[in-house]
Protein backbone atom coordinates (compact mmCIF):
# COMPACT_ATOMS: atom_id res chain seq x y z
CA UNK A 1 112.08 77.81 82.14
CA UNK A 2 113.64 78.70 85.60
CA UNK A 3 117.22 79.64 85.60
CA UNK A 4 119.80 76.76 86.28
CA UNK A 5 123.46 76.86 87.71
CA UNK A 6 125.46 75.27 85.40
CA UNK A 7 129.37 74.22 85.34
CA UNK A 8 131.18 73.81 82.24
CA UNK A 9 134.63 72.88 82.16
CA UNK A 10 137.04 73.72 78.34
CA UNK A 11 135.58 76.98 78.08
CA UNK A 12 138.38 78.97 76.75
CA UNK A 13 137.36 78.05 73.06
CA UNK A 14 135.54 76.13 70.81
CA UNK A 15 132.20 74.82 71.72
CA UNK A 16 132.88 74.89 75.56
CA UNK A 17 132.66 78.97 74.79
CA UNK A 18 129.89 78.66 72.45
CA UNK A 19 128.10 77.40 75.53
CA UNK A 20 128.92 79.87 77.86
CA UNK A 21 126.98 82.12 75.56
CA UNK A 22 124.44 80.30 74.92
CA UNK A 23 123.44 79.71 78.27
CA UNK A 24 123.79 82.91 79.58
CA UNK A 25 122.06 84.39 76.85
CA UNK A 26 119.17 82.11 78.35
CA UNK A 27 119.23 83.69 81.49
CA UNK A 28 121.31 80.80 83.23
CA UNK A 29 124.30 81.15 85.53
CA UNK A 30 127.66 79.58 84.51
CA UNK A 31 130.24 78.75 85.95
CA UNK A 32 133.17 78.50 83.38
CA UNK A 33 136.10 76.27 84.16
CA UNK A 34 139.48 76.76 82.06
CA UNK A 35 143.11 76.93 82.29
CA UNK A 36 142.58 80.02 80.14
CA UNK A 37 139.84 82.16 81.62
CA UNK A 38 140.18 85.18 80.04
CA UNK A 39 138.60 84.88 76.91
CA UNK A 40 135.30 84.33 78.89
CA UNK A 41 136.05 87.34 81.36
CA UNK A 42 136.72 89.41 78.35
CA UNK A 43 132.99 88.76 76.95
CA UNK A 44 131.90 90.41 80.72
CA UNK A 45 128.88 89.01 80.95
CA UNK A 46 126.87 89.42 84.36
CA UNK A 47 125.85 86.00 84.55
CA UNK A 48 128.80 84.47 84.44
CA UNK A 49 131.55 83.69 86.77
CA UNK A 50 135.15 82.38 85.20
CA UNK A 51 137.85 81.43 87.52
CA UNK A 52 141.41 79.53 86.24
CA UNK A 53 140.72 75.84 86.51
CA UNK A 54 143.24 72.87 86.14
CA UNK A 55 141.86 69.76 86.16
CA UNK A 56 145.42 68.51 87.15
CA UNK A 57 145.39 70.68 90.03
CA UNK A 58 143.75 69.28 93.25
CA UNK A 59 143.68 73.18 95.11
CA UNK A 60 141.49 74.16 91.82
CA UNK A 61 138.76 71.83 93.06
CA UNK A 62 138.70 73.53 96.65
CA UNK A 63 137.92 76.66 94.75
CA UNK A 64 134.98 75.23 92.74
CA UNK A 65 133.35 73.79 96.05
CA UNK A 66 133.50 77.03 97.63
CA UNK A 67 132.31 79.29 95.02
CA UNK A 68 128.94 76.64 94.87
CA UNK A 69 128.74 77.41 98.51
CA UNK A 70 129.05 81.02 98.83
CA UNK A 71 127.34 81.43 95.47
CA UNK A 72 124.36 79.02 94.78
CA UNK A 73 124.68 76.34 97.32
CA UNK A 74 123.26 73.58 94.63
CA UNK A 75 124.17 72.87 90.87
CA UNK A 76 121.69 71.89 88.54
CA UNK A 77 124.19 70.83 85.22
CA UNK A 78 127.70 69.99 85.30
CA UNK A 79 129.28 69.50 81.27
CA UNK A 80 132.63 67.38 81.38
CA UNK A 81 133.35 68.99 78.38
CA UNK A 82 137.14 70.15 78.78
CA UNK A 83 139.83 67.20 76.85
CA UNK A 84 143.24 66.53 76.19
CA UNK A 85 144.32 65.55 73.01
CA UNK A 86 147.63 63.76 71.83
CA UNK A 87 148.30 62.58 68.52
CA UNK A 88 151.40 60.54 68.20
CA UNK A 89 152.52 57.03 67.08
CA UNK A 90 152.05 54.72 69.83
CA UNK A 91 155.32 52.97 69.93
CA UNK A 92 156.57 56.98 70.83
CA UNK A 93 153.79 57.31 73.33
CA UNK A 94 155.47 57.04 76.58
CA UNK A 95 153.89 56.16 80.52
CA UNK A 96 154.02 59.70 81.01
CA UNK A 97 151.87 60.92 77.79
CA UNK A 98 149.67 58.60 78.55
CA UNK A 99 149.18 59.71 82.31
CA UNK A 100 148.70 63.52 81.09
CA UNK A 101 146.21 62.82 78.40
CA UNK A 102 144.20 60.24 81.40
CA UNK A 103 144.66 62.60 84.11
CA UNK A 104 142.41 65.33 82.47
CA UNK A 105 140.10 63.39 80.27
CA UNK A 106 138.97 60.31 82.99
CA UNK A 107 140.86 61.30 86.26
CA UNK A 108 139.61 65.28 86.64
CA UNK A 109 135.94 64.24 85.66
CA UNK A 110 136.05 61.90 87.58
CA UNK A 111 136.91 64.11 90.25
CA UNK A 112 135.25 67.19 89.66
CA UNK A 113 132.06 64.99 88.88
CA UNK A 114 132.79 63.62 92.65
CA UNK A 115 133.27 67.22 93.88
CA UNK A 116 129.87 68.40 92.31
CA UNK A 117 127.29 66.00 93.16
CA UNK A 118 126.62 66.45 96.73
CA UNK A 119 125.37 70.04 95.36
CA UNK A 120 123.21 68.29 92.49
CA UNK A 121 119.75 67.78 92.84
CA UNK A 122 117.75 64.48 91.98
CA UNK A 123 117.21 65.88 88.68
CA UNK A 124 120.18 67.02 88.13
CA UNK A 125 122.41 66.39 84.88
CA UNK A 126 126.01 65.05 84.48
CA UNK A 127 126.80 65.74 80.79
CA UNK A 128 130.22 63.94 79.66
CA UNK A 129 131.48 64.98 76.15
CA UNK A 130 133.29 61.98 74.34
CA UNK A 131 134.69 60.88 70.93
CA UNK A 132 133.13 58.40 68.03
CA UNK A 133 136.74 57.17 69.03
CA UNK A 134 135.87 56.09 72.56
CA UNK A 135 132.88 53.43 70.72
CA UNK A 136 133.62 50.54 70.54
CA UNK A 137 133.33 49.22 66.96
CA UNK A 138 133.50 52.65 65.40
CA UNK A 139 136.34 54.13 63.04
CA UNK A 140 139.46 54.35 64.64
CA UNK A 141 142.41 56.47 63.59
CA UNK A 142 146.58 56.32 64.27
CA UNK A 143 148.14 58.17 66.54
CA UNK A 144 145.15 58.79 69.20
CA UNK A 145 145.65 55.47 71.07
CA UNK A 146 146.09 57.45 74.29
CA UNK A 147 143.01 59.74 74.22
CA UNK A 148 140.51 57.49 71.78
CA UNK A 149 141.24 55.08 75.26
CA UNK A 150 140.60 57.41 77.51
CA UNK A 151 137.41 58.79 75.90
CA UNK A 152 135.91 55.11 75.96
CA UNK A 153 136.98 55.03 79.76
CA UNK A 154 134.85 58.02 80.25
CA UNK A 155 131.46 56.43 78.97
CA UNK A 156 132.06 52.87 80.95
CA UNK A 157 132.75 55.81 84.17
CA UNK A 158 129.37 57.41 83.45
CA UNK A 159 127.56 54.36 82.77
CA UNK A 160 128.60 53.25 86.30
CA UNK A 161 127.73 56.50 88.35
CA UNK A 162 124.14 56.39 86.59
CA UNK A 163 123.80 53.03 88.19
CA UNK A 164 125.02 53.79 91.08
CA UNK A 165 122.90 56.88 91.83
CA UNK A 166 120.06 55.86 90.24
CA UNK A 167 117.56 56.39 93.05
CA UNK A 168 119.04 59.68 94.40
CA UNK A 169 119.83 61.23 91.33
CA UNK A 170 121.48 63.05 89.21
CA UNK A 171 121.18 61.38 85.85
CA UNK A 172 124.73 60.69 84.11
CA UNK A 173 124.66 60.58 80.05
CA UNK A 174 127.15 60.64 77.33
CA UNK A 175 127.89 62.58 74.12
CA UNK A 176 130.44 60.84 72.02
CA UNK A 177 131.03 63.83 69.16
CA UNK A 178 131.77 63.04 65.58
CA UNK A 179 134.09 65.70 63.39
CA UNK A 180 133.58 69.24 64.80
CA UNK A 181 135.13 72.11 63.04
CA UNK A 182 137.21 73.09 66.44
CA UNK A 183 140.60 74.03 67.53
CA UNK A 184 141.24 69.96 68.74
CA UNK A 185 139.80 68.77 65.27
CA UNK A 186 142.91 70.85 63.60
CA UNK A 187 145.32 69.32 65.89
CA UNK A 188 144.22 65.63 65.14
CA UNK A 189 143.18 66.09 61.88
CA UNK A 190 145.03 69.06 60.27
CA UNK A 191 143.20 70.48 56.99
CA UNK A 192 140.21 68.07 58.00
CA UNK A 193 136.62 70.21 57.53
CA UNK A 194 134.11 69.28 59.71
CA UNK A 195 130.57 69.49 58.52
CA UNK A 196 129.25 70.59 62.04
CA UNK A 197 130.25 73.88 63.51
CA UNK A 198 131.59 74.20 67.20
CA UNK A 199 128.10 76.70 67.55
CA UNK A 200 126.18 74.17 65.96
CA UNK A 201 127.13 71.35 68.37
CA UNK A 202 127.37 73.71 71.84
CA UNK A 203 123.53 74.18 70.76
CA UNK A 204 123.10 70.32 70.14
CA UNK A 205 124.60 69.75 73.63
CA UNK A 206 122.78 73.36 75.49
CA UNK A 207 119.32 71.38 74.42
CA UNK A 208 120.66 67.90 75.47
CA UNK A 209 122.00 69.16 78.93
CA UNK A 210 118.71 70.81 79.68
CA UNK A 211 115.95 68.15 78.76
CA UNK A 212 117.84 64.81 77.75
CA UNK A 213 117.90 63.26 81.34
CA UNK A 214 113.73 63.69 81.33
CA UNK A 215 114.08 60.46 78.93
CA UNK A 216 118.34 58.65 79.35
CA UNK A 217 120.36 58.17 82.15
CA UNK A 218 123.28 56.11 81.69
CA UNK A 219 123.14 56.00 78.19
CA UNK A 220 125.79 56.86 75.47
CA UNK A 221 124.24 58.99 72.38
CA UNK A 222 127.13 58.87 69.20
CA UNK A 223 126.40 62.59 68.05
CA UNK A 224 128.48 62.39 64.40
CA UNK A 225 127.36 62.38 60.61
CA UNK A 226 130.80 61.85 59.31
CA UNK A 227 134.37 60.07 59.69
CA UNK A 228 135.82 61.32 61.60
């Protein structure tokens, strides 16, 4: 398999840093995107570039476009994978905590998604990580009105761009994750075990990213073998 560039954004822990490693240990170039990027610069691997990244920040996208440019000039997977979690009864969840937690999870993909794809090729892969929360019809839980929402606004999003650039490529598809034993999982669900590891999923979503657009585009795939 030829190398591939690939973006991932959340890559400061949990199974956005399980896939840093696991690409690179393929012989792929990453990009890693986080607020936090010195736990990737600490592992000082060759094939991998890791620059501070707020999706909140509009200068942080400038910075994205021109490494592409000076760097690869064309991106072959971008992973939406960073997310903002709040967990708090919704009659104390304000305008403004719901504007942070939409800003990151549906706002900055949708922007860094619109920054990316004039460097993606035709077969190209836009890789969205959601939440069981954000299906419709699945378990729900209290407290995670605002991000549960915005993780369902994420897949309609997707769904949309695959239509829309379905004869110029790249393919869009969605990963809506069950329990994984990560950082975010504590926070929602404190004490919760997860059966699924964060390694275990990154290599879940490593195969996905690389092969799953040869057979879905636009399509939501619930990734989860427990509630939550």
């Amino acid at each position: 398999m030829s190398s591939k560039n690939v973006i991932i954004t959340g890559t400061s822990r949990g199974i956005g840093f399980e896939l840093v490693k696991l690409f690179s240990e393929l012989g792929h170039n990453v990009l890693a995107l986080s607020r936090n990027a010195k736990p990737i610069e600490d592992l000082g691997i060759k094939n991998v570039s890791s620059f501070s990244f707020d999706l909140c920040n509009v200068d942080d996208y400038r910075n994205v476009e021109r490494f592409v440019e000076e760097n690869w000039n064309s991106v072959d997977i971008l992973i939406n994978n960073a997310g903002l979690l709040l967990n708090k009864p919704f009659s104390e969840t304000t305008l403004k905590d719901f504007a942070k937690v939409y800003e990151t999870n549906v706002y900055g993909v949708a922007e860094l998604t619109r920054v990316v794809l004039p460097f993606m090729k035709k077969q190209g892969h836009v890789v969205t990580i959601s939440s069981m929360g954000g299906i419709q019809g699945s378990m729900k839980f209290p407290g995670l009105a605002a991000y549960s929402s915005s993780k369902g606004a994420v897949i309609t999003l997707s769904e949309l761009l695959a239509e829309e650039y379905k004869a110029t490529g790249p393919q869009f598809n969605v990963l809506a994750l069950g329990a994984v034993q990560t950082e975010m999982l504590e926070e929602a669900f404190p004490g919760y075990e997860a059966p699924t590891s964060a390694l275990e999923m990154a290599e879940y979503i490593l195969d996905f990213s690389l092969t799953g657009n040869k057979y879905f585009n636009g399509k939501v795939l619930q990734v989860s073998n427990s509630t939550p």
